[in-house]
PDB file of N, CA and C in Angstrom:
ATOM      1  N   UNK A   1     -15.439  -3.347   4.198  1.00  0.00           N
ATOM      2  CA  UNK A   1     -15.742  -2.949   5.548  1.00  0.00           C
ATOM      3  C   UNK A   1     -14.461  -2.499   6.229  1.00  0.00           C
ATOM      4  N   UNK A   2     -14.426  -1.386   6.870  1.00  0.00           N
ATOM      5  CA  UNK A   2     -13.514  -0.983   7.857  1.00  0.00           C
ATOM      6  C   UNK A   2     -13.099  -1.275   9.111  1.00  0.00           C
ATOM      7  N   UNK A   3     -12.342  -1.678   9.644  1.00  0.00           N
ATOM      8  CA  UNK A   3     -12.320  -2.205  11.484  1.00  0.00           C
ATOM      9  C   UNK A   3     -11.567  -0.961  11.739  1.00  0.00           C
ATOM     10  N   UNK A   4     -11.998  -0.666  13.278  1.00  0.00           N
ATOM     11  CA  UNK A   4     -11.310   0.357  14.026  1.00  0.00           C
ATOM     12  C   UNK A   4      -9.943  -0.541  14.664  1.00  0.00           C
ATOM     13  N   UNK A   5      -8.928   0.241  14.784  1.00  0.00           N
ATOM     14  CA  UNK A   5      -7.731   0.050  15.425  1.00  0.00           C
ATOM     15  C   UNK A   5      -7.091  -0.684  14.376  1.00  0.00           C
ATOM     16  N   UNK A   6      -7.063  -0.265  13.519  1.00  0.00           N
ATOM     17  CA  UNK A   6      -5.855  -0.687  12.532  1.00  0.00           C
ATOM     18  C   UNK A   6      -6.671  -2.382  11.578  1.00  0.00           C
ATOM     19  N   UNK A   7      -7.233  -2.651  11.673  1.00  0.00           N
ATOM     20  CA  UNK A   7      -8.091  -3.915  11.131  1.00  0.00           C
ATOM     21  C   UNK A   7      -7.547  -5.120  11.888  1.00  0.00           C
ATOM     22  N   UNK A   8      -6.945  -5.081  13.087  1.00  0.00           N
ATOM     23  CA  UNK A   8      -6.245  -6.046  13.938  1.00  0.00           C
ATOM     24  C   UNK A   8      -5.003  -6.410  14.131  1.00  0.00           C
ATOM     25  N   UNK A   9      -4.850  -5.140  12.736  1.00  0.00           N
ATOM     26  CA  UNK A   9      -3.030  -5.472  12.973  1.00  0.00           C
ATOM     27  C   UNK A   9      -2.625  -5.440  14.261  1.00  0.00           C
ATOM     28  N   UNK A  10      -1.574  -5.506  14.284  1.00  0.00           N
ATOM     29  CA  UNK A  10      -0.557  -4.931  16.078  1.00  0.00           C
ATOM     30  C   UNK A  10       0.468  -3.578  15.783  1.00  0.00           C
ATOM     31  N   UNK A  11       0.426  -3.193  15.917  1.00  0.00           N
ATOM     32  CA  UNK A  11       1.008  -1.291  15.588  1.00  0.00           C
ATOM     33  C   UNK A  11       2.556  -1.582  15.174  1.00  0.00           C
ATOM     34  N   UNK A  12       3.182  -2.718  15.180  1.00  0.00           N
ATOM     35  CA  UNK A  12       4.330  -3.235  13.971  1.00  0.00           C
ATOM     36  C   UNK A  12       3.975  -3.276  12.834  1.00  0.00           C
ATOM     37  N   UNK A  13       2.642  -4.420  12.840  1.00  0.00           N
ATOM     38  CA  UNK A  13       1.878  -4.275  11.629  1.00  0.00           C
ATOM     39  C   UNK A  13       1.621  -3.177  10.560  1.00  0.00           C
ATOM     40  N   UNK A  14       0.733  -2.206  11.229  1.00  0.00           N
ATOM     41  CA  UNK A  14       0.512  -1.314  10.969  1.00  0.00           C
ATOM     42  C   UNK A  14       1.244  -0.212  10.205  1.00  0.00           C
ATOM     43  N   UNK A  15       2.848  -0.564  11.086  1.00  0.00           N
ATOM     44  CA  UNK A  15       3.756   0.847  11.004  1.00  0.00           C
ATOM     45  C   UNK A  15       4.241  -0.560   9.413  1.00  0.00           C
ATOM     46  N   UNK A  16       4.478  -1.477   9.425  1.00  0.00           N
ATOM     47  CA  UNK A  16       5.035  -1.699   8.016  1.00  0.00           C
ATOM     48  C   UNK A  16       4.254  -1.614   6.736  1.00  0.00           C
ATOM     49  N   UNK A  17       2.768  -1.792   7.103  1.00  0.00           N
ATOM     50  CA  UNK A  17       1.665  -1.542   6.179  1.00  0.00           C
ATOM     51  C   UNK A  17       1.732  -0.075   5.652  1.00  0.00           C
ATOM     52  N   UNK A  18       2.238   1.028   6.724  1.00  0.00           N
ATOM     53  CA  UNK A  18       2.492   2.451   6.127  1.00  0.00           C
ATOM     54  C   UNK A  18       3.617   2.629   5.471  1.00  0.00           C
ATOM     55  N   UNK A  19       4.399   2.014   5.896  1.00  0.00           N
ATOM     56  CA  UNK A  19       5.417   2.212   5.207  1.00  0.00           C
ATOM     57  C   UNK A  19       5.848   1.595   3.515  1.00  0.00           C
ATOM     58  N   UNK A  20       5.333   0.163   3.348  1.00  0.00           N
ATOM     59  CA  UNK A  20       4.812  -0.011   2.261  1.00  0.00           C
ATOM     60  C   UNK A  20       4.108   0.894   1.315  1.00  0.00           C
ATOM     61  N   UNK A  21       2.834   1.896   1.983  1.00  0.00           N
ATOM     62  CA  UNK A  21       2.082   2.363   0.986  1.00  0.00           C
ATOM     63  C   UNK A  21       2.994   3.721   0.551  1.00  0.00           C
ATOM     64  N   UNK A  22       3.828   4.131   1.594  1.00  0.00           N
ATOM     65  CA  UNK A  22       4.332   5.380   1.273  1.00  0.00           C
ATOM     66  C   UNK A  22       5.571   5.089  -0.057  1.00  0.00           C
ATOM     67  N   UNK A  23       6.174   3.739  -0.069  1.00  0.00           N
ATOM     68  CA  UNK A  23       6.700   3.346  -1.167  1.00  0.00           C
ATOM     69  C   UNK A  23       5.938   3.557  -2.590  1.00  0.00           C
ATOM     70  N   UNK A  24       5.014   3.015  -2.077  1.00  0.00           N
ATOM     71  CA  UNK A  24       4.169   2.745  -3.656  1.00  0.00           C
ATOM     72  C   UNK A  24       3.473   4.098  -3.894  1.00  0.00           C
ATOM     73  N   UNK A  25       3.246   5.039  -3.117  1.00  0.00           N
ATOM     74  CA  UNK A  25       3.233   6.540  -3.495  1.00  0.00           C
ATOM     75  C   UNK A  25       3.898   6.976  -4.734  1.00  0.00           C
ATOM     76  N   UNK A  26       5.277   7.051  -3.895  1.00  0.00           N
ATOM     77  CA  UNK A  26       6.379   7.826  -4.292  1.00  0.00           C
ATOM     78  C   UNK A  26       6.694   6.763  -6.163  1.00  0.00           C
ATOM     79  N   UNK A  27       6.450   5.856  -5.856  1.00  0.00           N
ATOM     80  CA  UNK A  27       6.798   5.165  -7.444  1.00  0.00           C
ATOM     81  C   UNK A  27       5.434   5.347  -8.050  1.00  0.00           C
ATOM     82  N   UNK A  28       4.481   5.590  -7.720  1.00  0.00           N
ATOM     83  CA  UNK A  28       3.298   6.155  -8.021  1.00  0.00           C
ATOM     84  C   UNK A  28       3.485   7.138  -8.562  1.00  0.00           C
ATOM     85  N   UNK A  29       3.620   8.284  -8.066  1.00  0.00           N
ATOM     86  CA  UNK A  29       4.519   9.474  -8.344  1.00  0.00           C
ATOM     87  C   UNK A  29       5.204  10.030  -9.495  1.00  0.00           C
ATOM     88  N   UNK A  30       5.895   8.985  -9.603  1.00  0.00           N
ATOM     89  CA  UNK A  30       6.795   8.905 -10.644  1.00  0.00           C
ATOM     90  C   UNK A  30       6.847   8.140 -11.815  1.00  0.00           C
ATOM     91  N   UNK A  31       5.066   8.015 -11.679  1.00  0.00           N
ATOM     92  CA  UNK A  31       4.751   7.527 -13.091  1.00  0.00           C
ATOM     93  C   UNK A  31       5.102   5.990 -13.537  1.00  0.00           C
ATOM     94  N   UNK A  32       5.364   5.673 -12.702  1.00  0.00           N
ATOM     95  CA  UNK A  32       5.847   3.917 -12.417  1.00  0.00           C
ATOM     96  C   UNK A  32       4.634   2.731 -12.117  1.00  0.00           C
ATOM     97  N   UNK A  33       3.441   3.406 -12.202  1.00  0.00           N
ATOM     98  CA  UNK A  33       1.699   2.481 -12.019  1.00  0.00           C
ATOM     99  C   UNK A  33       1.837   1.030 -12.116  1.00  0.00           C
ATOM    100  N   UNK A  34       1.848   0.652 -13.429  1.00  0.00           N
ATOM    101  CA  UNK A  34       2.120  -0.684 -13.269  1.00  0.00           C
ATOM    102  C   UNK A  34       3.042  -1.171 -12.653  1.00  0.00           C
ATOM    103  N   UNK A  35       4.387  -0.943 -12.281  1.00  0.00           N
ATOM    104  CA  UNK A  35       5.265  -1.456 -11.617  1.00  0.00           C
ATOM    105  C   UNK A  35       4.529  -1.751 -10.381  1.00  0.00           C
ATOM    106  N   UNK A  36       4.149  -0.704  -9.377  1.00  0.00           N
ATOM    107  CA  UNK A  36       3.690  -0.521  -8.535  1.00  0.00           C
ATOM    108  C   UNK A  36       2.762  -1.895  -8.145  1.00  0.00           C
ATOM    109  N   UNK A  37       2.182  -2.202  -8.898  1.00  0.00           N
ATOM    110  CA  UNK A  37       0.982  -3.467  -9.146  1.00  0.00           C
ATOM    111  C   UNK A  37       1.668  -4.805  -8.500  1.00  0.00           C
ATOM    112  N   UNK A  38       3.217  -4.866 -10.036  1.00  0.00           N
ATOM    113  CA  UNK A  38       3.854  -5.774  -9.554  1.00  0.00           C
ATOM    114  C   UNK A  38       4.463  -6.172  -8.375  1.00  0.00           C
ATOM    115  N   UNK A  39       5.167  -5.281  -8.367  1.00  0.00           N
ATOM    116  CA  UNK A  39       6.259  -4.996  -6.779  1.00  0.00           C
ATOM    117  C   UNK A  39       5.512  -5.069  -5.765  1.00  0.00           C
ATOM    118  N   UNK A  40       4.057  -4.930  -5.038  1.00  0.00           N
ATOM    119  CA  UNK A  40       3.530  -4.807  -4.213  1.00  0.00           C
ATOM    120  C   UNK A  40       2.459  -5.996  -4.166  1.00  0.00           C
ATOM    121  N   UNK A  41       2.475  -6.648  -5.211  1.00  0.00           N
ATOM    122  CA  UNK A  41       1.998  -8.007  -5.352  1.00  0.00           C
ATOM    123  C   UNK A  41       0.254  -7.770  -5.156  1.00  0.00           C
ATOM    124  N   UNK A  42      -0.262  -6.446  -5.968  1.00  0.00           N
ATOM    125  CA  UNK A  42      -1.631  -6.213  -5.831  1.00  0.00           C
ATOM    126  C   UNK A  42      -2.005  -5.978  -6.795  1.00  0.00           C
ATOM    127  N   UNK A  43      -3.724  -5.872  -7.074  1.00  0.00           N
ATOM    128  CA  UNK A  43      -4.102  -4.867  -8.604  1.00  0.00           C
ATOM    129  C   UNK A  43      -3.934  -4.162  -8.888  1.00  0.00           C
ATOM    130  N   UNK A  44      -4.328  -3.638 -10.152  1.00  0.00           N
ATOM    131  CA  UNK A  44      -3.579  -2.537 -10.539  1.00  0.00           C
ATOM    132  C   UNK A  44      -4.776  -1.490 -10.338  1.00  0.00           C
ATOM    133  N   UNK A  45      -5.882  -2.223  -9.967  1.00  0.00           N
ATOM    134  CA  UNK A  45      -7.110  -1.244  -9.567  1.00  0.00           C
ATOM    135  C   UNK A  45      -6.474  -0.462  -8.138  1.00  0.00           C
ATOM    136  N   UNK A  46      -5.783  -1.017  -7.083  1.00  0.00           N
ATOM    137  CA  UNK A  46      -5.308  -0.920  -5.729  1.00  0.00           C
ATOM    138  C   UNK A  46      -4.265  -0.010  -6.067  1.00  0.00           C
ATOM    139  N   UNK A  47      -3.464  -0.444  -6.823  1.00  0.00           N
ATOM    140  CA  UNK A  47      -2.330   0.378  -7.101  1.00  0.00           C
ATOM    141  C   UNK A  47      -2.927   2.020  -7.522  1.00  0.00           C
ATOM    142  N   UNK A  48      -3.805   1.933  -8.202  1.00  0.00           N
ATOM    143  CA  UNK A  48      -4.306   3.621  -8.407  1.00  0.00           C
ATOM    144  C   UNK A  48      -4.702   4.146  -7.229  1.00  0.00           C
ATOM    145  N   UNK A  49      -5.268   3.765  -6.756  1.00  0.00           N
ATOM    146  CA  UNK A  49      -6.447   4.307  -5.369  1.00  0.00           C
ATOM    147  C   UNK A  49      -5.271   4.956  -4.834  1.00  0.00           C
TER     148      UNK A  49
END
């Protein structure tokens, strides 16, 4: 399920939650998948999406 306004974060929240994903992009990117899993402390199903 989706919540409007960020899922309750507070727009600190938010801005570090983006900034996180734009990490795991870029090592995404670069062919680094599983790492990505580790380092971000998620699945590796999450890590693809």
């Amino acid at each position: 399920m989706r919540y409007a306004h960020g899922g309750g974060l507070s727009a600190k929240e938010r801005e570090r939650r983006e900034r996180l994903r734009l990490q795991a992009v870029k090592l995404f990117a670069q062919g680094v998948s599983p790492e990505v899993a580790r380092r971000f402390r998620i699945t590796r199903m999450s890590a693809s999406r």
